[in-house]
N, C-alpha and C. Protein backbone atom coordinates (compact mmCIF):
# COMPACT_ATOMS: atom_id res chain seq x y z
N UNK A 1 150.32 117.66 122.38
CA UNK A 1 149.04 118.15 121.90
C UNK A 1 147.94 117.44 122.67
N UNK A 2 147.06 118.51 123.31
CA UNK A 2 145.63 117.41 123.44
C UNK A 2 144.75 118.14 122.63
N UNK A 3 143.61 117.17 122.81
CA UNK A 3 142.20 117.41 122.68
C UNK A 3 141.21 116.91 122.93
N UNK A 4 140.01 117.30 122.94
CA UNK A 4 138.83 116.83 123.74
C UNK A 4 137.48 116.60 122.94
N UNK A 5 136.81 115.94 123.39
CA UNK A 5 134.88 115.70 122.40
C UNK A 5 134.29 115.34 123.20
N UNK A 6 133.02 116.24 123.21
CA UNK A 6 131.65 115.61 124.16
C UNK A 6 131.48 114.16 123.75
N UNK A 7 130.43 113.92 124.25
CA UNK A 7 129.88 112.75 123.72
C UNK A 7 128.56 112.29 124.65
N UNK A 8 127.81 113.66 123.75
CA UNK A 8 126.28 114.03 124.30
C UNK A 8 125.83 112.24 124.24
N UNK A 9 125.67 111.51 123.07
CA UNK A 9 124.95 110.24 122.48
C UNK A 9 125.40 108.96 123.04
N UNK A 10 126.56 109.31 123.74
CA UNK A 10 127.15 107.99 123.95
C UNK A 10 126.64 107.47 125.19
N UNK A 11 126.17 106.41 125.66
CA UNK A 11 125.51 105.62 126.19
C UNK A 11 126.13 105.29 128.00
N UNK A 12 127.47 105.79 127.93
CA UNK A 12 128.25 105.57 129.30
C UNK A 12 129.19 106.64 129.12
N UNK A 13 130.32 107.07 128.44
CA UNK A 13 130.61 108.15 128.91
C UNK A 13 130.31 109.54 128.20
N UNK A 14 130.93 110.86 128.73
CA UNK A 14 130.19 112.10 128.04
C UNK A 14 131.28 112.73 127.77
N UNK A 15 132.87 112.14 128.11
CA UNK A 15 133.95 113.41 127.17
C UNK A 15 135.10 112.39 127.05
N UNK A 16 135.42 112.88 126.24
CA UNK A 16 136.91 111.96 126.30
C UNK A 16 138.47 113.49 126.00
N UNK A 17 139.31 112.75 126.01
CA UNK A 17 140.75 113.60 126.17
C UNK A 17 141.81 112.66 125.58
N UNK A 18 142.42 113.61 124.51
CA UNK A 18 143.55 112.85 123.78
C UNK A 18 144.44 113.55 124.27
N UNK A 19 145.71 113.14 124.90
CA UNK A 19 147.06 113.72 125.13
C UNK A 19 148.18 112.97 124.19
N UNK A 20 148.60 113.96 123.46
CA UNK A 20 149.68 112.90 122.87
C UNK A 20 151.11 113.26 123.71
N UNK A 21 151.88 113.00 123.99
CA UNK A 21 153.11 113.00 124.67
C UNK A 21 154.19 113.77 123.68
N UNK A 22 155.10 114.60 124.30
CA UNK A 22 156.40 114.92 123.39
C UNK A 22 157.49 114.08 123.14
N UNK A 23 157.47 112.84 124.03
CA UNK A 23 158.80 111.96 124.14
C UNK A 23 158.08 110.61 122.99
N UNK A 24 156.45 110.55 122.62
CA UNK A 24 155.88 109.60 122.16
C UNK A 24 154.87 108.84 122.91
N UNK A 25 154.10 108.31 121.73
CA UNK A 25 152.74 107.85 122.85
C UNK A 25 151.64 108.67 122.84
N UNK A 26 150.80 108.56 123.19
CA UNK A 26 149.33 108.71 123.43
C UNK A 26 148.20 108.41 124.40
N UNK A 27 147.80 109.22 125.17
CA UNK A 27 146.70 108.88 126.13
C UNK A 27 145.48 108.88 125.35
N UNK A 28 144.23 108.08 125.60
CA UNK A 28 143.09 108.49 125.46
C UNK A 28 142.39 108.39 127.38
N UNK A 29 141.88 109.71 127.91
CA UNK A 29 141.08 109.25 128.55
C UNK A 29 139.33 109.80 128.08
N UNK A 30 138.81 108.57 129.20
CA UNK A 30 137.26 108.79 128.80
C UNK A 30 136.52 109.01 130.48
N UNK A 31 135.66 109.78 130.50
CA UNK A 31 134.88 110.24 131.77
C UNK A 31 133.58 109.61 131.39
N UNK A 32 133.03 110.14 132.39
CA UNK A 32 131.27 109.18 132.74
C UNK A 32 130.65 110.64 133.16
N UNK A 33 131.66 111.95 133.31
CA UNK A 33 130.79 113.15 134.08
C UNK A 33 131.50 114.35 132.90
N UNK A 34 130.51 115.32 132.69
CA UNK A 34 131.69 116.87 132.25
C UNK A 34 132.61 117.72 133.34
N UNK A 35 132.37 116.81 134.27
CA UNK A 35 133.20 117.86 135.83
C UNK A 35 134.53 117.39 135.05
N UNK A 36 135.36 118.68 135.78
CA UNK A 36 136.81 118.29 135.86
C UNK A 36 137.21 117.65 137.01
N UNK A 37 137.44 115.92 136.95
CA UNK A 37 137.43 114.92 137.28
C UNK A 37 138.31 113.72 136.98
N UNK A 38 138.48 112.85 138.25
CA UNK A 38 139.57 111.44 137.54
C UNK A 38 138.35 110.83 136.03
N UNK A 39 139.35 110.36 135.11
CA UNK A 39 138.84 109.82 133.89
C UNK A 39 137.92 108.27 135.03
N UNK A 40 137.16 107.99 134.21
CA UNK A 40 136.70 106.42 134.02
C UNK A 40 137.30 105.41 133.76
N UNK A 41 138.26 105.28 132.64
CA UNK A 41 139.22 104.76 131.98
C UNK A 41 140.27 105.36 131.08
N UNK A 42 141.73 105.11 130.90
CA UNK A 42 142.53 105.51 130.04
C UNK A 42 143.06 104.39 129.18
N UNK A 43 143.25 104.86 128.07
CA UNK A 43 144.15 103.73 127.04
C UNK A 43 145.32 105.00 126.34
N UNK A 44 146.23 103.64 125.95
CA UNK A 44 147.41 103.77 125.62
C UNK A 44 148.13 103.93 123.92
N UNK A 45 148.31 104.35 123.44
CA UNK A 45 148.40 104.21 121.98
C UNK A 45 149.70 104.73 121.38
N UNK A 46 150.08 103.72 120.57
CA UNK A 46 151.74 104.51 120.22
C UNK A 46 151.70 105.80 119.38
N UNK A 47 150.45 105.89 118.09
CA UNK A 47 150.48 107.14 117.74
C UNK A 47 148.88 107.97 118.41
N UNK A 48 149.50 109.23 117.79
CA UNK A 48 147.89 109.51 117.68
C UNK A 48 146.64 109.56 116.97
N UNK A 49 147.01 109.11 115.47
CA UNK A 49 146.18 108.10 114.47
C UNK A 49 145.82 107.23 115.29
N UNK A 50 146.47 106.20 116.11
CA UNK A 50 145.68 104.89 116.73
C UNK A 50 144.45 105.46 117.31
N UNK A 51 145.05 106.41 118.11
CA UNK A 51 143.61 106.51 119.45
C UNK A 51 142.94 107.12 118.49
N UNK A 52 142.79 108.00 117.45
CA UNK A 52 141.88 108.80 117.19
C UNK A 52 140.96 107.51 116.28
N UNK A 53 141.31 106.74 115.70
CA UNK A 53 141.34 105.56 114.66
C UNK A 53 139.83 104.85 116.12
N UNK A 54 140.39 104.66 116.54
CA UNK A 54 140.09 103.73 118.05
C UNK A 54 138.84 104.24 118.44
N UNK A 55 139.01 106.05 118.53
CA UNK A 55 137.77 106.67 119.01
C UNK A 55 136.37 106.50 118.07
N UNK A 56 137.16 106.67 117.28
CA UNK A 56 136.16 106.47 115.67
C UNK A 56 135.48 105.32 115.59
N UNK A 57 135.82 104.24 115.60
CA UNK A 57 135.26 102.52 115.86
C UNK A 57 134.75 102.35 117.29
N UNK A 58 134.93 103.25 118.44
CA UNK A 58 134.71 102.47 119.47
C UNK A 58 133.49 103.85 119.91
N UNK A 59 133.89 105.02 120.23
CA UNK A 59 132.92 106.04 120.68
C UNK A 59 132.04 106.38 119.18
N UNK A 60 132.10 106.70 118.26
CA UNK A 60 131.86 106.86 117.59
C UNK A 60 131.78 108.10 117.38
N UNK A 61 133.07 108.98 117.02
CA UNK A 61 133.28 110.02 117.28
C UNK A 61 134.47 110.11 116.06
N UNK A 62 134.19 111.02 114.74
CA UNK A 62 135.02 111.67 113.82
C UNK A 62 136.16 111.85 114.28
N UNK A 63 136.90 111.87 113.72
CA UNK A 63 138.45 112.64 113.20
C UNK A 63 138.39 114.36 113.53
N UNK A 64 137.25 114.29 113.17
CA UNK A 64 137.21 116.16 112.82
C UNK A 64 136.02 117.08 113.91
N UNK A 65 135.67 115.73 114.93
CA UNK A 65 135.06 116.52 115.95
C UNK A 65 135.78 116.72 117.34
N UNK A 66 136.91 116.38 117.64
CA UNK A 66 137.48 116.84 118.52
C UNK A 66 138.31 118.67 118.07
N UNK A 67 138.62 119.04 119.48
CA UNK A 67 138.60 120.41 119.37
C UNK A 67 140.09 120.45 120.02
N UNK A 68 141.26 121.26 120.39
CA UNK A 68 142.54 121.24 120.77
C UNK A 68 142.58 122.00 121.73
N UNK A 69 142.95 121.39 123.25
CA UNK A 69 142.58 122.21 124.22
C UNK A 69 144.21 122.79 124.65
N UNK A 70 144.35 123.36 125.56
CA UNK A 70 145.65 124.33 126.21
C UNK A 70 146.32 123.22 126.86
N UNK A 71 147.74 123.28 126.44
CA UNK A 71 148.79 122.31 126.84
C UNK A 71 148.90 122.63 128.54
N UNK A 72 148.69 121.44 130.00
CA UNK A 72 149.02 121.62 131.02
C UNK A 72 150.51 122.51 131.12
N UNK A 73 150.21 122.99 132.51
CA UNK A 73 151.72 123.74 132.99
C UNK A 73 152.25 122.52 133.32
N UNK A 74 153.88 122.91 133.52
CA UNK A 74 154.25 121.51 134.38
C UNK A 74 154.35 121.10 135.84
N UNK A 75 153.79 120.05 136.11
CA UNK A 75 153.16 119.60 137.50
C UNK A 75 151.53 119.14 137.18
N UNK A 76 150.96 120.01 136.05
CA UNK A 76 149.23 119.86 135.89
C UNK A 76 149.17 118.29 135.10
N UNK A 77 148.04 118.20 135.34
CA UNK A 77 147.47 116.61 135.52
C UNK A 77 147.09 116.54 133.75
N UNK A 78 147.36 116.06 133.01
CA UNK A 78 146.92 115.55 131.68
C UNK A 78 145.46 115.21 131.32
N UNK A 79 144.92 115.05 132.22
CA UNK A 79 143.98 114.27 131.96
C UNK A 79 142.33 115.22 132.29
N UNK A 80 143.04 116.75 133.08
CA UNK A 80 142.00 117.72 132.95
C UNK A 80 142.19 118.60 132.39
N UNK A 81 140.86 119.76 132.69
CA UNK A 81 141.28 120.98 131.48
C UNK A 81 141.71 122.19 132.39
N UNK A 82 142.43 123.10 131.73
CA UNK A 82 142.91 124.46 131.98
C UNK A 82 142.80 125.68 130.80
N UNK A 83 142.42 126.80 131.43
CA UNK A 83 142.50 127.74 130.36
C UNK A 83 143.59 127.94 129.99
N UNK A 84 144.00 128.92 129.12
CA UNK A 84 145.19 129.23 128.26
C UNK A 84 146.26 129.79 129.17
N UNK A 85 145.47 130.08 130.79
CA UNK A 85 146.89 130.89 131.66
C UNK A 85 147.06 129.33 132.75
N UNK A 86 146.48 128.43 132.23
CA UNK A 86 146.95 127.51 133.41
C UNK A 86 145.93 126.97 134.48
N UNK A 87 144.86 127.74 134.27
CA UNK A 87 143.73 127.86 135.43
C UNK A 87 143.03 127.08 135.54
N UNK A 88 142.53 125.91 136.18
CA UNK A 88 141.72 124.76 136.13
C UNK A 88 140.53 124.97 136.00
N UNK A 89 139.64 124.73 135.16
CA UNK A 89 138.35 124.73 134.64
C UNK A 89 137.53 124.17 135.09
């Protein structure tokens, strides 16, 4: 599962991206731009309560404002977006 949140207010970056993994684990990355682009930074999290927990205390960003974006094909990069046929955004 991923998902994604602006983050018009936040002071350094403007989106972040939750990937949770099928084997386990959790990405958070965070950008500095809305391009589809390398992240700024990524962190690591065993569930996806942590990172979302994490986002909440650290970006300051709800539980209930991220949105669930289209699972990569395989080979596609985790950490950007694609429409629902695969298509890089």
């Amino acid at each position: 599962m991923r998902l994604k949140v602006l983050l018009p207010d936040h002071p350094e970056y403007r989106k972040a991206i939750i990937h949770t993994l099928e084997k386990g684990g959790t990405f958070l990355f965070v950008f500095t731009t809305l391009a589809n682009s390398p992240c700024e930074k990524d962190y690591w999290f065993m569930e996806r309560d942590d990172a979302l927990e994490w986002a909440d205390e650290t970006l300051g960003v709800h539980p209930d404002q991220w949105t669930e974006l289209p699972e990569p094909l395989p080979g596609q990069a985790a950490h950007l977006e694609y429409d629902e046929h695969g298509a890089l955004l």
